[in-house]
N, C-alpha and C. Protein backbone atom coordinates (compact mmCIF):
# COMPACT_ATOMS: atom_id res chain seq x y z
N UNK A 1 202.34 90.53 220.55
CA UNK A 1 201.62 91.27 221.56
C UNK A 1 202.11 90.89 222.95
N UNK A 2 202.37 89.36 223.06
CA UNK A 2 202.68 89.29 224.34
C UNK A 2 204.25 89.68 224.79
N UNK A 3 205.09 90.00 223.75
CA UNK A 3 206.12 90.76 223.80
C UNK A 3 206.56 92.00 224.37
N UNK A 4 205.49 92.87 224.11
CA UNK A 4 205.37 94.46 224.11
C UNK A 4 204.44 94.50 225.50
N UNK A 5 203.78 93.15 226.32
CA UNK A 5 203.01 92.87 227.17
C UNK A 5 204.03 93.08 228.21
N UNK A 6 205.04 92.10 228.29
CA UNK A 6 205.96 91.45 228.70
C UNK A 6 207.20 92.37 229.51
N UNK A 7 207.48 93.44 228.20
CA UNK A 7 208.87 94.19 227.88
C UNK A 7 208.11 95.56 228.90
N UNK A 8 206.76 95.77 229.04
CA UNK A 8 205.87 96.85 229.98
C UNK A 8 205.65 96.51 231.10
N UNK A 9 205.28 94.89 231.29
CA UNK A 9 205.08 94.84 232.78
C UNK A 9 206.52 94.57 233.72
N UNK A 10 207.89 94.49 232.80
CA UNK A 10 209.24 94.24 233.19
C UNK A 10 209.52 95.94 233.52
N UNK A 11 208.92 97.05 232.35
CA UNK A 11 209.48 98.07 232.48
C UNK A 11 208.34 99.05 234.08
N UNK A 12 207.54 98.60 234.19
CA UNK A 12 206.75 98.99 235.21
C UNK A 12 206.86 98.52 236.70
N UNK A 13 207.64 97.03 236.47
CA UNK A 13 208.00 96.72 237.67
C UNK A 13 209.59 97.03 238.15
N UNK A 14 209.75 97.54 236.81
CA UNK A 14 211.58 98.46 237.44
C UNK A 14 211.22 99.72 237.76
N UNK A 15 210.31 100.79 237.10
CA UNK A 15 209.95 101.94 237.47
C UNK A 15 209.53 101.47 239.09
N UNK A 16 208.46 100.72 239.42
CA UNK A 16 208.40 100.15 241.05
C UNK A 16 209.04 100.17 241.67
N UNK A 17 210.33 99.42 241.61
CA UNK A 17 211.09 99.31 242.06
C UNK A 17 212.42 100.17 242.40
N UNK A 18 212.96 101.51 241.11
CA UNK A 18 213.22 102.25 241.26
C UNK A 18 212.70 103.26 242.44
N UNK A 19 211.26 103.69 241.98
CA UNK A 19 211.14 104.36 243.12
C UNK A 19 210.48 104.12 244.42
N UNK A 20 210.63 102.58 244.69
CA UNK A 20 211.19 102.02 246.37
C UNK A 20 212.22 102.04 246.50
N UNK A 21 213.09 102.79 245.57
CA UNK A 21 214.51 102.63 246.16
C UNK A 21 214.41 103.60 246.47
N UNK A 22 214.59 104.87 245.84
CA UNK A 22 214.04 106.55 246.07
C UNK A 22 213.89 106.21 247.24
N UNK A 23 212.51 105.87 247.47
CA UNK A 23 211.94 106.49 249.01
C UNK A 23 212.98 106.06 249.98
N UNK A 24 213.26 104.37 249.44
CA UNK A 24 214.45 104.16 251.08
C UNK A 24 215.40 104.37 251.04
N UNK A 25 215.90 105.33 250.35
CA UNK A 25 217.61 106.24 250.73
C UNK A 25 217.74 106.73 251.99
N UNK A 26 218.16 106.57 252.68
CA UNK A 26 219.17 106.82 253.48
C UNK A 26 219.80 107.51 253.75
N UNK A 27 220.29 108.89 254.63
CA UNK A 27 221.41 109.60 255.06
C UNK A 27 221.59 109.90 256.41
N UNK A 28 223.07 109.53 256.09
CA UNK A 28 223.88 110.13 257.41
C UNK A 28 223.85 111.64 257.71
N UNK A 29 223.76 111.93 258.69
CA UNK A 29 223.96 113.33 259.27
C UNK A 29 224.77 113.83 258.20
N UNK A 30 226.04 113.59 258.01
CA UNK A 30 226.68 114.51 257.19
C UNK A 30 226.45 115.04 255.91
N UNK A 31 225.51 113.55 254.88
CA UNK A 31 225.34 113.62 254.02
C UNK A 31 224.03 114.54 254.21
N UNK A 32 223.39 115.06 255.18
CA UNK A 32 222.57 115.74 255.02
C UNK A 32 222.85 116.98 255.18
N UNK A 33 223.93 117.21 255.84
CA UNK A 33 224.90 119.25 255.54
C UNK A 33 224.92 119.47 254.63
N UNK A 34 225.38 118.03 253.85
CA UNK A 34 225.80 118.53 252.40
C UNK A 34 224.91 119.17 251.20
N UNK A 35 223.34 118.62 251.48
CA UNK A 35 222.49 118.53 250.62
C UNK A 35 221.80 119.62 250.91
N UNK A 36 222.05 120.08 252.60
CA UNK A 36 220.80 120.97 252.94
C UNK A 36 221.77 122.17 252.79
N UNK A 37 222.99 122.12 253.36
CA UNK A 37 223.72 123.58 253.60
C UNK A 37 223.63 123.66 255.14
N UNK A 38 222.84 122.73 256.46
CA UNK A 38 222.77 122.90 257.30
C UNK A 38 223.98 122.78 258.04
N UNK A 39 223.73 122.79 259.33
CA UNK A 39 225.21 122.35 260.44
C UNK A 39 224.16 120.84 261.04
N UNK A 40 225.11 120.35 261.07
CA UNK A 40 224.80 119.23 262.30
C UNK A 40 224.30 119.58 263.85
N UNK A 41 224.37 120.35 264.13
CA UNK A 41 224.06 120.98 265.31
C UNK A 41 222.88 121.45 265.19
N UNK A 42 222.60 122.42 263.91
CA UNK A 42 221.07 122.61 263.39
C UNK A 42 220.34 121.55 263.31
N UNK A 43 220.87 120.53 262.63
CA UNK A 43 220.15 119.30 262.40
C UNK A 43 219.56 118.78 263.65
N UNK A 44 220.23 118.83 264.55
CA UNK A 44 219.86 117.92 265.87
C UNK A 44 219.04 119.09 266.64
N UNK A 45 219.34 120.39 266.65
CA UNK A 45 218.49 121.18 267.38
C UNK A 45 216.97 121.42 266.47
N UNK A 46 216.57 121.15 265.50
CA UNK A 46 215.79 120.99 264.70
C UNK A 46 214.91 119.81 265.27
N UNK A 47 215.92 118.57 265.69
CA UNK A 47 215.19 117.45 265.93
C UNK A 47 214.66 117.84 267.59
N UNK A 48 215.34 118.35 268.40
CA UNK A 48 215.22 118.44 269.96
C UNK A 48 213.65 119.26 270.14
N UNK A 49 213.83 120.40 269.14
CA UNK A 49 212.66 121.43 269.47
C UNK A 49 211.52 120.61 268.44
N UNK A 50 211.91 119.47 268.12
CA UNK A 50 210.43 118.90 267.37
C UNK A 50 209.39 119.52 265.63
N UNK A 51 210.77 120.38 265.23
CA UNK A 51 210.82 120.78 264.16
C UNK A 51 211.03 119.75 263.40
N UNK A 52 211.60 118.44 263.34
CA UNK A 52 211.96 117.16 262.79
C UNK A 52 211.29 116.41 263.44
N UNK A 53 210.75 115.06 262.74
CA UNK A 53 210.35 113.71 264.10
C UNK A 53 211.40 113.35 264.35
N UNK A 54 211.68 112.24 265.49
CA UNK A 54 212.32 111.74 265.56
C UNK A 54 212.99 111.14 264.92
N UNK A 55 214.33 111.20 264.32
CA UNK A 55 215.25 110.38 263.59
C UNK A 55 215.71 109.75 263.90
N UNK A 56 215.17 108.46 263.10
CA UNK A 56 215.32 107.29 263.10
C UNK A 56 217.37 106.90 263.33
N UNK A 57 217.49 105.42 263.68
CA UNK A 57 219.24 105.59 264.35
C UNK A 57 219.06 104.17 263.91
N UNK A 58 220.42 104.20 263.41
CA UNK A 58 221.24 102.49 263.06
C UNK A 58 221.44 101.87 264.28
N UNK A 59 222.02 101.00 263.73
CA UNK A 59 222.14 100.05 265.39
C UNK A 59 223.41 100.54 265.67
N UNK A 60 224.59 101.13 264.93
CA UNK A 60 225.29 102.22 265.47
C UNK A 60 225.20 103.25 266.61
N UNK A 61 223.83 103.61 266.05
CA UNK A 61 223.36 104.72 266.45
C UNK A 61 223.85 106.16 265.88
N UNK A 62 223.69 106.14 265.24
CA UNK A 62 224.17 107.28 263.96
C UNK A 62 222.94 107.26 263.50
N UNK A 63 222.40 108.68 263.55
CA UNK A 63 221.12 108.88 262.87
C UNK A 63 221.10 108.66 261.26
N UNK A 64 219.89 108.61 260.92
CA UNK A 64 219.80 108.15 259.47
C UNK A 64 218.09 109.04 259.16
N UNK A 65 218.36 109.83 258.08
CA UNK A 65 217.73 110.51 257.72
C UNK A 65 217.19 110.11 256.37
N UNK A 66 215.55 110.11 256.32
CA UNK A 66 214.75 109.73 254.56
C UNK A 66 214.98 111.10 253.70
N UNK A 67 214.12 110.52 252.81
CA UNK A 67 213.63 111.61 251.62
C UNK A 67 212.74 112.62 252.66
N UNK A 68 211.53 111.75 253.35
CA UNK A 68 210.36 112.26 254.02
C UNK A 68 211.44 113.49 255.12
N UNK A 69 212.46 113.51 255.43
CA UNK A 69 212.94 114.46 256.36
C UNK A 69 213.93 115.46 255.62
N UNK A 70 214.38 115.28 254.35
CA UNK A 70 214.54 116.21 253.60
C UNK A 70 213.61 117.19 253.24
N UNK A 71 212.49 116.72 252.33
CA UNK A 71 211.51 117.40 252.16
C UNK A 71 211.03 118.56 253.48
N UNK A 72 211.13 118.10 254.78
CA UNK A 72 211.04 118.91 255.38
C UNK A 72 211.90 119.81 256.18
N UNK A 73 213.27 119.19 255.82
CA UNK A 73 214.24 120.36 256.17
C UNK A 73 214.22 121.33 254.87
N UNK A 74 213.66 120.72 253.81
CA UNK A 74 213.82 121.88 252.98
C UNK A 74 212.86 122.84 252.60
N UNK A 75 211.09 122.43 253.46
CA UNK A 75 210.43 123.39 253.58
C UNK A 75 210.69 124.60 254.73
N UNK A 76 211.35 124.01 256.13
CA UNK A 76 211.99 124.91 257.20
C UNK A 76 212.91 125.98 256.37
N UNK A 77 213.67 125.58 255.76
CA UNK A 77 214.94 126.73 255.03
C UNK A 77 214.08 127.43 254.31
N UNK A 78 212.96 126.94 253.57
CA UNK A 78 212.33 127.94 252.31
C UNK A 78 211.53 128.71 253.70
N UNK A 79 210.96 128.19 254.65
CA UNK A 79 210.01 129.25 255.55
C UNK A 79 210.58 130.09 256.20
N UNK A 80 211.98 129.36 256.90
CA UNK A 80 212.87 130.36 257.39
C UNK A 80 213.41 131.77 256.20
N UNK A 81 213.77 131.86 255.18
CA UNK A 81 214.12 132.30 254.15
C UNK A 81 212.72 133.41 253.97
N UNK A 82 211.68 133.22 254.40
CA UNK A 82 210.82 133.98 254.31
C UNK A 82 210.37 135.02 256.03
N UNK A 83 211.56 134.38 256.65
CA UNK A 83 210.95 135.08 257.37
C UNK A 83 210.19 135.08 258.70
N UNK A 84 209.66 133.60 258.37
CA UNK A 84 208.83 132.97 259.66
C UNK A 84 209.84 132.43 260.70
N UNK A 85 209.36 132.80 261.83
CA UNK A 85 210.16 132.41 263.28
C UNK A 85 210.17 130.56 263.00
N UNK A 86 210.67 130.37 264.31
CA UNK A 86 211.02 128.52 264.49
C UNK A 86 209.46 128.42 264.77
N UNK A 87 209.20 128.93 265.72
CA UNK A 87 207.82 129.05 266.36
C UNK A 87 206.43 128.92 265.21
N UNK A 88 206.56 129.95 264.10
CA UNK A 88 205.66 129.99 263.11
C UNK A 88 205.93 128.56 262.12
N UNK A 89 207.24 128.45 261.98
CA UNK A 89 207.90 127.41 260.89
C UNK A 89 206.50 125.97 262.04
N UNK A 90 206.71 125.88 263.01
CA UNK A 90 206.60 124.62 263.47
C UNK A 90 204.93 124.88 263.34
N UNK A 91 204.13 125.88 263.43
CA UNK A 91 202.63 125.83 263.03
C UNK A 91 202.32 125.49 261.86
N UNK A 92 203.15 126.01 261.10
CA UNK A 92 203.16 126.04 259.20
C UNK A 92 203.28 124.23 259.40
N UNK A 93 204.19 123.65 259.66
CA UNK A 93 204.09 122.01 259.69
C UNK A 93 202.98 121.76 260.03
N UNK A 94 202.41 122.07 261.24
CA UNK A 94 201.24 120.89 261.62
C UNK A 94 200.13 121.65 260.31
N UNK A 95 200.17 122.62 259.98
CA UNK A 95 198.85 122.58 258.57
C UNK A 95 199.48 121.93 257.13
N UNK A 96 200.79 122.23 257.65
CA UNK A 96 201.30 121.46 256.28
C UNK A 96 200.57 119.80 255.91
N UNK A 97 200.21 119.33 257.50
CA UNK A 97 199.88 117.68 257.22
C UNK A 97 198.39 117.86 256.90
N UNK A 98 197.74 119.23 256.55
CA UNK A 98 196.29 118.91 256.30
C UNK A 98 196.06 120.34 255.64
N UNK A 99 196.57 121.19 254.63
CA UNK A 99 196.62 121.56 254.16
C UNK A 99 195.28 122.31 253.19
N UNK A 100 194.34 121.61 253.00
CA UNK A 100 192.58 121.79 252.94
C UNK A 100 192.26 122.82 253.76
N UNK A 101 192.12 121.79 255.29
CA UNK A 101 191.35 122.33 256.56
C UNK A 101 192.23 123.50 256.96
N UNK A 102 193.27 123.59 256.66
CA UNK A 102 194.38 124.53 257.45
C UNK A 102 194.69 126.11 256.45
N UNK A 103 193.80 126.61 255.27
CA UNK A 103 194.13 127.12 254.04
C UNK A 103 194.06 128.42 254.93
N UNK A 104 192.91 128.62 255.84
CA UNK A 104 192.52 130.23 256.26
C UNK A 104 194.02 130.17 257.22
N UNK A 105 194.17 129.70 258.53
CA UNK A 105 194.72 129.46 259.16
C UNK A 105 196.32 130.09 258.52
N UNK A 106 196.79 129.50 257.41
CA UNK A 106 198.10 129.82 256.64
C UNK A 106 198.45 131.00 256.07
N UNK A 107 197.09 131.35 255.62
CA UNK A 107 196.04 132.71 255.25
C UNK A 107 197.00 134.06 256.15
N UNK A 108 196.30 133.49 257.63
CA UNK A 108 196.36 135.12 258.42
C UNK A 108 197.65 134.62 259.05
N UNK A 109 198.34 133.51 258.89
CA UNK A 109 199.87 133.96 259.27
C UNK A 109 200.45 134.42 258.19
N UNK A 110 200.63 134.02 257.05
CA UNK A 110 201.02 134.91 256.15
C UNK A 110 200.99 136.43 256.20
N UNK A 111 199.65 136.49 256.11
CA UNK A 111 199.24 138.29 256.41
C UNK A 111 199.97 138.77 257.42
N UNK A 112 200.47 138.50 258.44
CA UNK A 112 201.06 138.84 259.25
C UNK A 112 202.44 138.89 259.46
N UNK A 113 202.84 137.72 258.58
CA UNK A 113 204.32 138.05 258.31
C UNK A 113 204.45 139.25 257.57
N UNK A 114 203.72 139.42 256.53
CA UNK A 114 203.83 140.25 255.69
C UNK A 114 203.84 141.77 256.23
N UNK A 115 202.76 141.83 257.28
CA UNK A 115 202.37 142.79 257.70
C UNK A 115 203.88 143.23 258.29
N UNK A 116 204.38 142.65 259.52
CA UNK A 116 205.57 142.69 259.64
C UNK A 116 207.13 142.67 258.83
N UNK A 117 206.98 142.11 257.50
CA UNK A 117 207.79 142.60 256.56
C UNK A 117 207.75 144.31 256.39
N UNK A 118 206.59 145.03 255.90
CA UNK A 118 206.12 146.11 255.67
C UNK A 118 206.73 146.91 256.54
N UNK A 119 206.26 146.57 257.87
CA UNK A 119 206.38 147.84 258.79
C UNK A 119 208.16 147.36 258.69
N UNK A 120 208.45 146.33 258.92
CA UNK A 120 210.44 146.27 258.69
C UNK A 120 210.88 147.58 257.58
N UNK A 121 210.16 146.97 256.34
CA UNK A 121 210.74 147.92 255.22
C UNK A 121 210.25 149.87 255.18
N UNK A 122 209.02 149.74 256.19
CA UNK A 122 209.45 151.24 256.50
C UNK A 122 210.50 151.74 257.26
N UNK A 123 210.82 151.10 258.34
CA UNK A 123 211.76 151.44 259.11
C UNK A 123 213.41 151.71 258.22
N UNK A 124 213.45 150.75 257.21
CA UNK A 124 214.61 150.38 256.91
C UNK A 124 214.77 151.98 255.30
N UNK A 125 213.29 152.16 255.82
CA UNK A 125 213.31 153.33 254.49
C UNK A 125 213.29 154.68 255.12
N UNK A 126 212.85 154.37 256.40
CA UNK A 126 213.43 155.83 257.56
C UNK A 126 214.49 155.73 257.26
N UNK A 127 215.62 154.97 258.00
CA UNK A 127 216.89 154.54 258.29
C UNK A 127 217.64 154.78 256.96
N UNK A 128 217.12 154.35 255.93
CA UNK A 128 217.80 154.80 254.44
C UNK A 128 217.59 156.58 254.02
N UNK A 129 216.83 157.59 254.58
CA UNK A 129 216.70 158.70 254.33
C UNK A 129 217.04 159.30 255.37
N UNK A 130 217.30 159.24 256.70
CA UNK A 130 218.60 159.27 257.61
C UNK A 130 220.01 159.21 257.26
N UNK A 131 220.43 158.45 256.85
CA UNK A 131 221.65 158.28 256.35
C UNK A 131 221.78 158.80 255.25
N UNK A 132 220.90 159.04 254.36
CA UNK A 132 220.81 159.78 253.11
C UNK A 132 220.97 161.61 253.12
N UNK A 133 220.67 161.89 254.24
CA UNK A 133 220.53 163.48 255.04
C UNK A 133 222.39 163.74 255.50
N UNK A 134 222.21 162.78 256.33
CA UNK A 134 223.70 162.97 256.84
C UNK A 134 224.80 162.84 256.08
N UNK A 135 224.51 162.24 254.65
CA UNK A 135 225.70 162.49 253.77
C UNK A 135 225.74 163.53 253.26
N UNK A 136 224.25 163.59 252.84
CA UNK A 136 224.46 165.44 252.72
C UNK A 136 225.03 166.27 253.13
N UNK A 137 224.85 165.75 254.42
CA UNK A 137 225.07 167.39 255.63
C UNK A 137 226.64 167.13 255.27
N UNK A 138 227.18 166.40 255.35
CA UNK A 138 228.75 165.71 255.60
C UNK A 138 229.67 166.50 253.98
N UNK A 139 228.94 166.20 253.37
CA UNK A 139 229.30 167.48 252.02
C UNK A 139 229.58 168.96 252.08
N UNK A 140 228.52 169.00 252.79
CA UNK A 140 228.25 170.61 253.25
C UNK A 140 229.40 171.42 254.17
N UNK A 141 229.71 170.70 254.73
CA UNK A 141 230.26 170.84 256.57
C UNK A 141 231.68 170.91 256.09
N UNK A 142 232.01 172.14 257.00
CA UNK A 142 233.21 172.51 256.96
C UNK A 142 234.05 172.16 257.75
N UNK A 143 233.69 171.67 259.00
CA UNK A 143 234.27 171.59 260.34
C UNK A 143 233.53 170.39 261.16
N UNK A 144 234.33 169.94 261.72
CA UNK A 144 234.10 168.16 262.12
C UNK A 144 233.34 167.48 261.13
N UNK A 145 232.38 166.55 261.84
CA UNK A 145 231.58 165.41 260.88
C UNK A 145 230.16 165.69 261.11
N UNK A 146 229.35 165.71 260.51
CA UNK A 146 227.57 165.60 260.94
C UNK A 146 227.56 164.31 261.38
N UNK A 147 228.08 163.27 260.59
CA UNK A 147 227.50 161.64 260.65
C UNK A 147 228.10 161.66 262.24
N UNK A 148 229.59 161.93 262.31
CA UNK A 148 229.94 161.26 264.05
C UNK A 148 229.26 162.06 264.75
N UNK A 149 228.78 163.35 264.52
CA UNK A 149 228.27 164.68 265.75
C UNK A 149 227.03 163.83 266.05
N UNK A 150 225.83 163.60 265.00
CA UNK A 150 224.67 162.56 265.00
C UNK A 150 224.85 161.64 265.97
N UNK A 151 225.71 160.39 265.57
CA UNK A 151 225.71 159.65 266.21
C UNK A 151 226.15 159.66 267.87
N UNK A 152 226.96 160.59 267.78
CA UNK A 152 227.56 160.88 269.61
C UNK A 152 226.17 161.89 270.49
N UNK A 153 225.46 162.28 269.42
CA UNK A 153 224.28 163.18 270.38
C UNK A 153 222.85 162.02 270.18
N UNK A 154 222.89 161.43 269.63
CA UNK A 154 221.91 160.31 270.05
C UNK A 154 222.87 159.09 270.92
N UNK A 155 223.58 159.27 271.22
CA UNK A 155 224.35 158.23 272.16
C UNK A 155 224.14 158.82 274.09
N UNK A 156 224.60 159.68 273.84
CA UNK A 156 224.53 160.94 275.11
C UNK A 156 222.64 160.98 275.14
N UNK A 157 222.22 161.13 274.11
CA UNK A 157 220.48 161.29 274.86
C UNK A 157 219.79 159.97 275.51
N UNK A 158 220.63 158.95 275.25
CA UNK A 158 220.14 157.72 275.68
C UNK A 158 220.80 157.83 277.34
N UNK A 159 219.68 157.93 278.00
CA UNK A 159 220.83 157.56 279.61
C UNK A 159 219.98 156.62 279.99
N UNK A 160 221.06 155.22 280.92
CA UNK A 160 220.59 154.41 281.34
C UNK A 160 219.52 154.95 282.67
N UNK A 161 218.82 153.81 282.80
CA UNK A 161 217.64 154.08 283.97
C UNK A 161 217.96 153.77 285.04
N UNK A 162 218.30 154.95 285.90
CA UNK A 162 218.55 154.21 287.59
C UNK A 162 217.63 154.23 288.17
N UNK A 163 218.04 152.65 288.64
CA UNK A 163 217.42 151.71 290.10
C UNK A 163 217.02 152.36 291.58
């Protein structure tokens, strides 16, 4: 018994210890392009506009990035990926740290992205039955183009505004 005691509290204090190692990994800027797909330039403008905390720096001074700042470059890419501005991404963080109190709050930005998805995908379904007309017409047409005639008579109806 005290074997199987022994061989568990050895295997529980390596699982421990394993994942204190986890948490204190370490990366260099670069190694973090690699993982995220980012630029270094993102990385640091991420950190400037306070989308990142402050990252932590060797006595080099070469930043050094955790797990804890992965995790959140890789909720920015999944929010960005959806859609949400830098602006929204950086509200979505501060409920991200309280997530309970913050549920309605996440609620009606969502709705609102969404809302704004919607009205995008009508536009983009005008814009798709527009172009869907003018190939038509472009079949039809014996003489010049519909698509360039279109486009040069909505070019000409646009006149700039004088001062």
């Amino acid at each position: 018994m005290s074997i199987s005691s022994s061989s568990s509290t050895k295997r529980n204090s390596k699982l421990r210890k394993d994942k204190k190692d986890r948490d204190s990994v370490q990366y260099r800027i670069g190694d973090v392009t690699r993982i995220t797909g980012l630029s270094a330039d993102t990385l640091r403008y991420y950190e400037k506009i306070k989308l990142l905390r402050p990252v932590s720096r060797a006595a080099s001074g070469v930043r050094v990035y955790d797990e804890l700042d992965l995790s959140r470059l890789r909720f920015i890419q999944r929010a960005k990926s959806m859609n949400f501005s830098l602006d929204e991404i950086a509200r979505l963080l501060e409920m991200r740290e309280d997530p309970q109190n913050a549920r309605d709050d996440v609620r009606e930005l969502t709705r609102r992205k969404r809302k704004e998805v919607e009205d995008h995908l009508e536009e983009l379904d005008t814009l798709r039955k527009e172009l869907t007309l003018l190939i038509n017409l472009c079949r039809g047409s014996e003489a010049g183009c519909p698509i360039i005639d279109d486009l040069d008579s909505r070019a000409t109806r646009k006149k700039p505004k004088r001062l």
